[in-house]
Protein backbone atom coordinates (compact mmCIF):
# COMPACT_ATOMS: atom_id res chain seq x y z
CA UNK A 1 3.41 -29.14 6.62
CA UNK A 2 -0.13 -29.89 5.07
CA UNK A 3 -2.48 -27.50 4.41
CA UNK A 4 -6.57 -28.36 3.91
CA UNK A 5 -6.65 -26.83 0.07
CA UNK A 6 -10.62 -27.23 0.08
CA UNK A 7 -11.02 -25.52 3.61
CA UNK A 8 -8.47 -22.82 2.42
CA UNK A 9 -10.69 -22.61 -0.91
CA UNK A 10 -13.83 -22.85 0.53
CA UNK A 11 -13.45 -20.09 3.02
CA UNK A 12 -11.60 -17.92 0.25
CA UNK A 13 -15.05 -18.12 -1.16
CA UNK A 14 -17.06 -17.66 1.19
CA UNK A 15 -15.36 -14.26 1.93
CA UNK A 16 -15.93 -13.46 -1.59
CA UNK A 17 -19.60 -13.34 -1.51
CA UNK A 18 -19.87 -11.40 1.11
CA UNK A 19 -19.58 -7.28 0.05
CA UNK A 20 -17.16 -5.69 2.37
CA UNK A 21 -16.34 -2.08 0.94
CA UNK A 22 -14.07 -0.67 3.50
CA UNK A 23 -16.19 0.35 6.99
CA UNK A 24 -18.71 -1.50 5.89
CA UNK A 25 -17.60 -4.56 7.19
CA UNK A 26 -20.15 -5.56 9.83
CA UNK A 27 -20.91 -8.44 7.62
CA UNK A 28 -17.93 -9.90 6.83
CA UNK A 29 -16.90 -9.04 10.63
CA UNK A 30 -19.46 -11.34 11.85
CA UNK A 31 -18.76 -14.52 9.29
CA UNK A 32 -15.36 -14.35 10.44
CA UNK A 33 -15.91 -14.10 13.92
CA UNK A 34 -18.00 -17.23 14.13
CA UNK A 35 -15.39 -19.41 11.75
CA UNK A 36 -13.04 -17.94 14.42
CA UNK A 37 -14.75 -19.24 17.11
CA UNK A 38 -14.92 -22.68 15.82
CA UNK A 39 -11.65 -22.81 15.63
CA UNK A 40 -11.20 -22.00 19.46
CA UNK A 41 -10.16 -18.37 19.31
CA UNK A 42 -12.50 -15.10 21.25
CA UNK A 43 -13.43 -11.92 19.53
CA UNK A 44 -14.08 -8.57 20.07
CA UNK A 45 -14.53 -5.85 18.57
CA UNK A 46 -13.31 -2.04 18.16
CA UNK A 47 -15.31 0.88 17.92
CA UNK A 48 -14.61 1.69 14.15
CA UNK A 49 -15.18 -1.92 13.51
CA UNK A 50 -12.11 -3.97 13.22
CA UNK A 51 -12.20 -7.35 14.68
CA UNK A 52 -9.40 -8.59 17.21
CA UNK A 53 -8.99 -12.57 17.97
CA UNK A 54 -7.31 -14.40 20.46
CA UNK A 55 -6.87 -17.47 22.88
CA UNK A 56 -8.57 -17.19 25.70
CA UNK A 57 -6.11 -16.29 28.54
CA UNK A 58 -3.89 -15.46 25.58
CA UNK A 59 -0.59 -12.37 26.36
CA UNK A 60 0.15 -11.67 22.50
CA UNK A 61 3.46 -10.26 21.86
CA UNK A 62 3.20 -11.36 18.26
CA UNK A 63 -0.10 -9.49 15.67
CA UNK A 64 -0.53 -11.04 12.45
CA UNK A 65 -3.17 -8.29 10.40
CA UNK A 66 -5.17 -8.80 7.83
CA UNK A 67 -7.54 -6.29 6.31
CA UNK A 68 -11.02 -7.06 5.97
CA UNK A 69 -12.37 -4.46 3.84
CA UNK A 70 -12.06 -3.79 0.27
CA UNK A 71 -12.71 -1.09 -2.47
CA UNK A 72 -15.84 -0.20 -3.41
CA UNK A 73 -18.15 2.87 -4.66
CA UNK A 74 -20.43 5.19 -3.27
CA UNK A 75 -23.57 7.32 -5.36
CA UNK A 76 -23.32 11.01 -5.28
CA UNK A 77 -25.84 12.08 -7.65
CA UNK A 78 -29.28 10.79 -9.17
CA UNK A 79 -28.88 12.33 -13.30
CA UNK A 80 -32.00 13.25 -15.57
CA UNK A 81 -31.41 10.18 -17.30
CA UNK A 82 -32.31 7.05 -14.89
CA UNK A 83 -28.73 6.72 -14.30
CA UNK A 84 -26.49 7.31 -10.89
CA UNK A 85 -22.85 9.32 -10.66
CA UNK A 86 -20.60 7.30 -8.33
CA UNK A 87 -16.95 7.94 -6.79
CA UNK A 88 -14.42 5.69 -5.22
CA UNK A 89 -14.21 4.29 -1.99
CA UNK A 90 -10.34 3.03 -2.30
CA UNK A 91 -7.78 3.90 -4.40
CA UNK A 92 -9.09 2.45 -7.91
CA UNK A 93 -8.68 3.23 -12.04
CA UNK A 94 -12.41 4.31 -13.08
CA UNK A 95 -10.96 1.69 -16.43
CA UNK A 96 -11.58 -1.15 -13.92
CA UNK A 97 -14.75 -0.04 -13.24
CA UNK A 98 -16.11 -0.28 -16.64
CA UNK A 99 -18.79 -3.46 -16.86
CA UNK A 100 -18.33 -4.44 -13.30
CA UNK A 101 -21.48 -5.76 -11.39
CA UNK A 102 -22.49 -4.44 -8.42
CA UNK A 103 -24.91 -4.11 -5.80
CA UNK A 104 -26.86 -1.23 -4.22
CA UNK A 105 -27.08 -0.94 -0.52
CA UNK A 106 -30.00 0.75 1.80
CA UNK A 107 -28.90 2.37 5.23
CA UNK A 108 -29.15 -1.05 6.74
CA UNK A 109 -26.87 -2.66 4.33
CA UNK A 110 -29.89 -4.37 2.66
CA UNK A 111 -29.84 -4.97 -0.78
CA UNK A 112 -31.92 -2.46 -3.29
CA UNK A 113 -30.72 -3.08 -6.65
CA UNK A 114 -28.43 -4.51 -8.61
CA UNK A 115 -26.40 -2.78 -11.23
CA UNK A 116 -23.70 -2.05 -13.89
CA UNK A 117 -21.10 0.59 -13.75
CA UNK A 118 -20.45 1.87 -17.22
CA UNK A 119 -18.88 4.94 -19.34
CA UNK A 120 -21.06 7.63 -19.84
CA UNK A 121 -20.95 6.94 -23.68
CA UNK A 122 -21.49 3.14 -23.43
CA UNK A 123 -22.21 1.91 -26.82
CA UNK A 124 -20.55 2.02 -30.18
CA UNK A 125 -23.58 1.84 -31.82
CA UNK A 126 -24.47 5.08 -30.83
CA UNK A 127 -21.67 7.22 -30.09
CA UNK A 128 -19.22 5.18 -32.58
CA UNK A 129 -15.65 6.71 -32.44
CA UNK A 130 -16.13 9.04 -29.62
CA UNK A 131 -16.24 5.94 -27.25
CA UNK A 132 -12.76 5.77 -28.07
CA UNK A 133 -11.89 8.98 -27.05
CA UNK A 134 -13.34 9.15 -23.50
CA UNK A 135 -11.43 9.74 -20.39
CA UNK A 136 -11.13 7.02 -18.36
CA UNK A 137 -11.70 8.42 -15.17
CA UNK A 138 -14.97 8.60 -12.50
CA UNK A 139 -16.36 11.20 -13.96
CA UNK A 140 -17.24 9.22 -17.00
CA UNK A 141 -18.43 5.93 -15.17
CA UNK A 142 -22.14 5.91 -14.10
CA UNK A 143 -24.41 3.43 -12.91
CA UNK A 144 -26.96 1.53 -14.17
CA UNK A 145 -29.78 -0.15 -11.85
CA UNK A 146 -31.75 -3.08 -12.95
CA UNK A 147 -34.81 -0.86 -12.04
CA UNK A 148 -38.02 -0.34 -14.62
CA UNK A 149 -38.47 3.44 -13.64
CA UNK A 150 -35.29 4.87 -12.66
CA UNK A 151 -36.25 8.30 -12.71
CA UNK A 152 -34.62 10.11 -9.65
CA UNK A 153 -38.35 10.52 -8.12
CA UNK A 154 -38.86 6.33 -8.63
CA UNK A 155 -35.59 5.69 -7.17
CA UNK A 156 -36.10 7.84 -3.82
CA UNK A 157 -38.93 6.64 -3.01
CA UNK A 158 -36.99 3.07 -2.78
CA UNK A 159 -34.52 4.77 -0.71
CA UNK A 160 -31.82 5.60 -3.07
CA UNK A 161 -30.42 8.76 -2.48
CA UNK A 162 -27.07 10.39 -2.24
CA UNK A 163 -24.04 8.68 -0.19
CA UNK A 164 -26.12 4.73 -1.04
CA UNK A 165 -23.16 1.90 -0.86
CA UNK A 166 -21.92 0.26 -4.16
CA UNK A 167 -20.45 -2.95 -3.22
CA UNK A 168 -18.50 -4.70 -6.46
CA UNK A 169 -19.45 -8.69 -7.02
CA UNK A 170 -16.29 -10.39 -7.12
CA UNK A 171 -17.66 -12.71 -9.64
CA UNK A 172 -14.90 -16.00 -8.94
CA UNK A 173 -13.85 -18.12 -11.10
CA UNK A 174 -11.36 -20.98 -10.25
CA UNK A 175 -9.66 -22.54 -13.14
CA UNK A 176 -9.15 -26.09 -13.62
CA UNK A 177 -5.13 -24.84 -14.06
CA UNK A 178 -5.50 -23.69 -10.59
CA UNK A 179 -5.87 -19.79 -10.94
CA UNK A 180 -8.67 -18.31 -9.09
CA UNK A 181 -10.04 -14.89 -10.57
CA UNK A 182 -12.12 -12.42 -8.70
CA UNK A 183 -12.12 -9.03 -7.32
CA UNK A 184 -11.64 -8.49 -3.96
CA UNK A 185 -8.44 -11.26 -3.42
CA UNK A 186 -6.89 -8.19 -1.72
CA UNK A 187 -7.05 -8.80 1.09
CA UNK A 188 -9.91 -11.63 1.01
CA UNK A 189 -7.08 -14.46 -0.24
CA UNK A 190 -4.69 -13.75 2.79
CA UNK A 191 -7.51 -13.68 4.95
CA UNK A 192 -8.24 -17.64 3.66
CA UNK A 193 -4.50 -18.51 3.89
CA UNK A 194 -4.63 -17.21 7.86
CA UNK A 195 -7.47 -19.57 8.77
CA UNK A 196 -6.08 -22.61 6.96
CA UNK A 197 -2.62 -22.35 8.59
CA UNK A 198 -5.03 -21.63 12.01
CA UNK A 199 -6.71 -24.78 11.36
CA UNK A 200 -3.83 -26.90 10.73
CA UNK A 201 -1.84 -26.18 14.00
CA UNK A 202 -4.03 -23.34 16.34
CA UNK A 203 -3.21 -20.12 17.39
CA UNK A 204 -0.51 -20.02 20.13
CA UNK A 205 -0.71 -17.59 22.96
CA UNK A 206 1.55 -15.08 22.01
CA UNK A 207 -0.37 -14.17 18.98
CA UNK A 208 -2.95 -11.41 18.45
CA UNK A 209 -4.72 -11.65 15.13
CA UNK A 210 -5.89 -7.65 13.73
CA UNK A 211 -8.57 -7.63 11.28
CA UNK A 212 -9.21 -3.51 10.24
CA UNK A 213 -12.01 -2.34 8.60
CA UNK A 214 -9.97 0.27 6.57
CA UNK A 215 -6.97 -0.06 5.04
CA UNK A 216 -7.78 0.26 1.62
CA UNK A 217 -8.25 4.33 2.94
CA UNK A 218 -4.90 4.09 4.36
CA UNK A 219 -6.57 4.46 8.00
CA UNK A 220 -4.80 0.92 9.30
CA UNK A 221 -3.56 0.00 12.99
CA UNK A 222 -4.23 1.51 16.03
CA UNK A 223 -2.55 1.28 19.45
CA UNK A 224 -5.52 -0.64 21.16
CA UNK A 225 -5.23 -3.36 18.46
CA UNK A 226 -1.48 -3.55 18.92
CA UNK A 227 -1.49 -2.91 23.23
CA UNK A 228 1.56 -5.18 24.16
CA UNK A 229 2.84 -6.31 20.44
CA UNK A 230 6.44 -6.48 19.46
CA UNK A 231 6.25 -7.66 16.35
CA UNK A 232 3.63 -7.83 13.50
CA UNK A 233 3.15 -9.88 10.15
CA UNK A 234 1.18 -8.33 8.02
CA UNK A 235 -0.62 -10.50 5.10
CA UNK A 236 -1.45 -8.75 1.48
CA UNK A 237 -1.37 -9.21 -1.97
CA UNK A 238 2.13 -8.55 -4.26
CA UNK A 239 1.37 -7.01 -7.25
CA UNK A 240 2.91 -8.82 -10.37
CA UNK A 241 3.83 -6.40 -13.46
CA UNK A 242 6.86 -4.90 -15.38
CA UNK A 243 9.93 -3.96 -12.71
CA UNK A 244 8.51 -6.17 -10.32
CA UNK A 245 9.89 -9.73 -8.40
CA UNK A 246 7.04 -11.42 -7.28
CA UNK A 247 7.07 -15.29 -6.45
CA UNK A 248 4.24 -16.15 -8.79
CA UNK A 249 3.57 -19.51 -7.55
CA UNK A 250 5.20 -18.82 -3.78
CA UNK A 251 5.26 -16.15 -1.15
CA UNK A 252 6.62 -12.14 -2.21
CA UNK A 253 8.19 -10.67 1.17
CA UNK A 254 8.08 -7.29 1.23
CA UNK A 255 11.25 -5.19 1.74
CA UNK A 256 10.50 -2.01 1.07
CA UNK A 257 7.50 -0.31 0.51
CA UNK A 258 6.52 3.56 0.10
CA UNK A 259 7.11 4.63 3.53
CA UNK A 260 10.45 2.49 3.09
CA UNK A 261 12.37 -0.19 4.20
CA UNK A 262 10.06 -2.66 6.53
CA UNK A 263 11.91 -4.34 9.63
CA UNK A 264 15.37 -6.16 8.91
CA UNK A 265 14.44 -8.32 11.56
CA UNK A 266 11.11 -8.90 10.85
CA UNK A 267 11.97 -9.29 7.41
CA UNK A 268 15.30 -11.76 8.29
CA UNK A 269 12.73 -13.81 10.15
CA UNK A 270 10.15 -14.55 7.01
CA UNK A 271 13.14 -15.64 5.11
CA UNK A 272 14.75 -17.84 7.53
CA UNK A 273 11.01 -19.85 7.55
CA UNK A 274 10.94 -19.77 3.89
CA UNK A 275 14.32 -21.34 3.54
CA UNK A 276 14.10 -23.72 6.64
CA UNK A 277 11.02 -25.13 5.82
CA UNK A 278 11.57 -24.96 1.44
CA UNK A 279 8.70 -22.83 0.76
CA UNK A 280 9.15 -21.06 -2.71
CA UNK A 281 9.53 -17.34 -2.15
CA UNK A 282 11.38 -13.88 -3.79
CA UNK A 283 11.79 -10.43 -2.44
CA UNK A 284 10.70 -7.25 -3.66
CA UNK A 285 9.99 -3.62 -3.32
CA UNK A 286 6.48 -2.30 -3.77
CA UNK A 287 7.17 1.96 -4.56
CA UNK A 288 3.35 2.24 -4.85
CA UNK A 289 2.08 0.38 -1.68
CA UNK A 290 1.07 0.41 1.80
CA UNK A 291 -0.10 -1.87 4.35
CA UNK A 292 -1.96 -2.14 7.92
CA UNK A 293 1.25 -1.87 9.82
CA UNK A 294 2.65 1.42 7.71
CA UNK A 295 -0.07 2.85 9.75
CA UNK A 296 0.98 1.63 12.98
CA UNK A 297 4.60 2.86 11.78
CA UNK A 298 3.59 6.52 11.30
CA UNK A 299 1.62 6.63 14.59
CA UNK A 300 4.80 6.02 16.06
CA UNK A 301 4.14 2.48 17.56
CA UNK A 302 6.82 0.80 18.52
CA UNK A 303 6.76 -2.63 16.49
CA UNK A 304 8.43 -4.67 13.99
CA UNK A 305 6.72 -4.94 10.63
CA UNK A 306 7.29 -7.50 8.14
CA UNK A 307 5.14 -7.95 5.07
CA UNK A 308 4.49 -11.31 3.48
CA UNK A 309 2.30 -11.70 0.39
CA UNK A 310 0.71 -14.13 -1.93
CA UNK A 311 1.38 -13.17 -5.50
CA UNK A 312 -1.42 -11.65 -7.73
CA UNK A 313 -1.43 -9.71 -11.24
CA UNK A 314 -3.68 -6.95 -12.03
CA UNK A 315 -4.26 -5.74 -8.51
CA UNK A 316 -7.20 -3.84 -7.57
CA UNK A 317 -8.56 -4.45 -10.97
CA UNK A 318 -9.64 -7.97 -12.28
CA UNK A 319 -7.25 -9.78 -10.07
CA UNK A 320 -5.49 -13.43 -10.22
CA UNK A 321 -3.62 -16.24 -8.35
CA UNK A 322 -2.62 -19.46 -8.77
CA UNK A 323 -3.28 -22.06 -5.85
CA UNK A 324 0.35 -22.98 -5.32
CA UNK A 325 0.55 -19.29 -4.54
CA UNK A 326 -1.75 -19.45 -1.83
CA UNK A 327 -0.23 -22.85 -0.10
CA UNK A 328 2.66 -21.47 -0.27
CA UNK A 329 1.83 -17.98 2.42
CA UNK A 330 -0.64 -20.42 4.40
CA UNK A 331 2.74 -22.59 5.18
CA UNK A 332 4.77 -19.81 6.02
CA UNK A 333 2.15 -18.34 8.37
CA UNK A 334 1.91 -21.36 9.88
CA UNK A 335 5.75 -21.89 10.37
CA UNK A 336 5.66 -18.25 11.85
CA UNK A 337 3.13 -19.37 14.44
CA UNK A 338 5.25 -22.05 15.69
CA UNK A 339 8.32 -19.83 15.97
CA UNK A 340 7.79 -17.38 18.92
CA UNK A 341 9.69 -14.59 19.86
CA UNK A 342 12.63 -15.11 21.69
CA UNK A 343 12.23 -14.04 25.48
């Protein structure tokens, strides 16, 4: 079972560069939607803004979900000194958000600045050892524009004002080992690995694909994006670190995460394709972690949830994967997509 590794790369990429923090996603909604047509499927669209794909004349039983949107920041002050408070959008350590570029978004989602987010007490030079001793959390991170006169008078009369969008560059970087660094891999990378297992073999007709717009606030699946689904795969990143099992180099399925155990079925299912068609994979249990369908779960939708995931370290920081790792959940998508539900 081949897989296109430029097309997979390429669109991994392309999702990259385009800023995404979560419902802000009209962006990235719309690239995807017209690389999803190309490859046969229809869209459309729900209210909040996640996008739904199908074949035409398609009765899904089956959902695979991927989220679309990612963390990001959000201004909620202009200080006396040229520089702008931000908070979270996502769950994310204000550590990782030291030296990260970023970009400064209008009410249109056009671009007004660019920027740096950095500690309150930035440089050594000046504040020697008490760098050392500030908090690392977001009430020490600021930002910096790449403005002349960022006095808070200057920068509202540019339209930068309270509640602006901070998007975070992902700033790739693909190794010639095979690694590819960036922000943003959650969920961007699985999103990649869906489309090159699409474009290898199609979407059959029993398959909905779910694209939300907010899972990184823990918002996820809704029962108009799941009307008629059994069963749902849901693609994300595994977090490598101490305590954990994650198939560096393969596919991580999920077996329990924290709102428990996901599907035996479900689960019994990704394993079976991993073994039948040799495609390098571990299991593990993610006590910090939740995912589209957990959503769908604690609605009270009926549905099967498995989790499958490529394997990353330092998640929702300055995140990593290797190629192979990649391949790997592409080919097991793909296998799933050829395996339908039983009647």
């Amino acid at each position: 079972m081949s897989m296109d590794t430029f097309y997979l790369e390429e669109q991994l990429l392309a999702l990259l560069a385009i800023p995404s923090p979560s419902l802000h996603t009209t962006s990235i909604a719309d690239h995807l939607a017209d690389e999803l047509a190309r490859l046969g499927l229809t869209t459309r669209r729900t209210v909040r803004g996640d996008l739904l794909a199908e074949t035409p004349g398609s009765a899904p039983r089956r959902a695979i979900t991927a989220h679309l949107d990612t963390l990001g920041a959000m201004v909620v002050g202009l200080k006396e000194n040229g520089r702008l408070a931000v908070r979270p959008i996502g769950s994310w350590n204000a550590r990782f958000a030291d030296g990260a570029r970023v970009k400064l978004h209008g009410e249109a989602g056009e671009v007004l600045a660019s920027g740096t987010l950095l500690p309150t007490l930035a440089s050594g030079h000046v504040y020697n050892e008490a760098v050392d001793r500030l908090p690392a959390d977001w009430a020490h991170i600021e930002l910096r524009l790449d403005l002349v006169d960022t006095s808070p008078s200057a920068l509202r009369q540019q339209g930068i004002e309270v509640g602006a969008l901070v998007s975070i560059d992902s700033q790739p970087s693909v190794t010639d080992s095979g690694f590819i660094n960036a922000r943003h891999l959650d969920n961007k990378a699985a999103i990649a690995c869906l489309l090159a297992a699409i474009r290898a073999g199609g979407l059959p007709g029993d398959v909905r694909l779910v694209f939300s717009c907010a899972e990184e606030l823990g918002v996820g699946i809704t029962q108009v994006m799941f009307e008629g689904i059994e069963e749902v795969l849901n693609l994300d990143i595994a977090a490598q670190g101490e305590g954990q099992n994650v198939c560096h180099d393969g596919v991580t399925i999920a077996m329990l995460d924290s709102l428990g155990p996901l599907h035996p079925v479900a689960t019994q299912r990704l394993i079976a394709l991993c073994r039948e068609h040799q495609i390098p994979f571990s299991r593990d249990c993610f006590p910090y972690y939740y995912c589209d369908g957990d959503a769908a779960a604690k609605a009270g939708l009926d549905v099967r949830n498995g989790l499958a995931c490529f394997g990353a370290d330092a998640s929702h920081g300055w995140e990593r994967v290797h190629r192979d790792s990649l391949l790997a959940l592409s080919r097991l998508v793909r296998a799933w997509l050829a395996a339908p539900l039983q009647a």
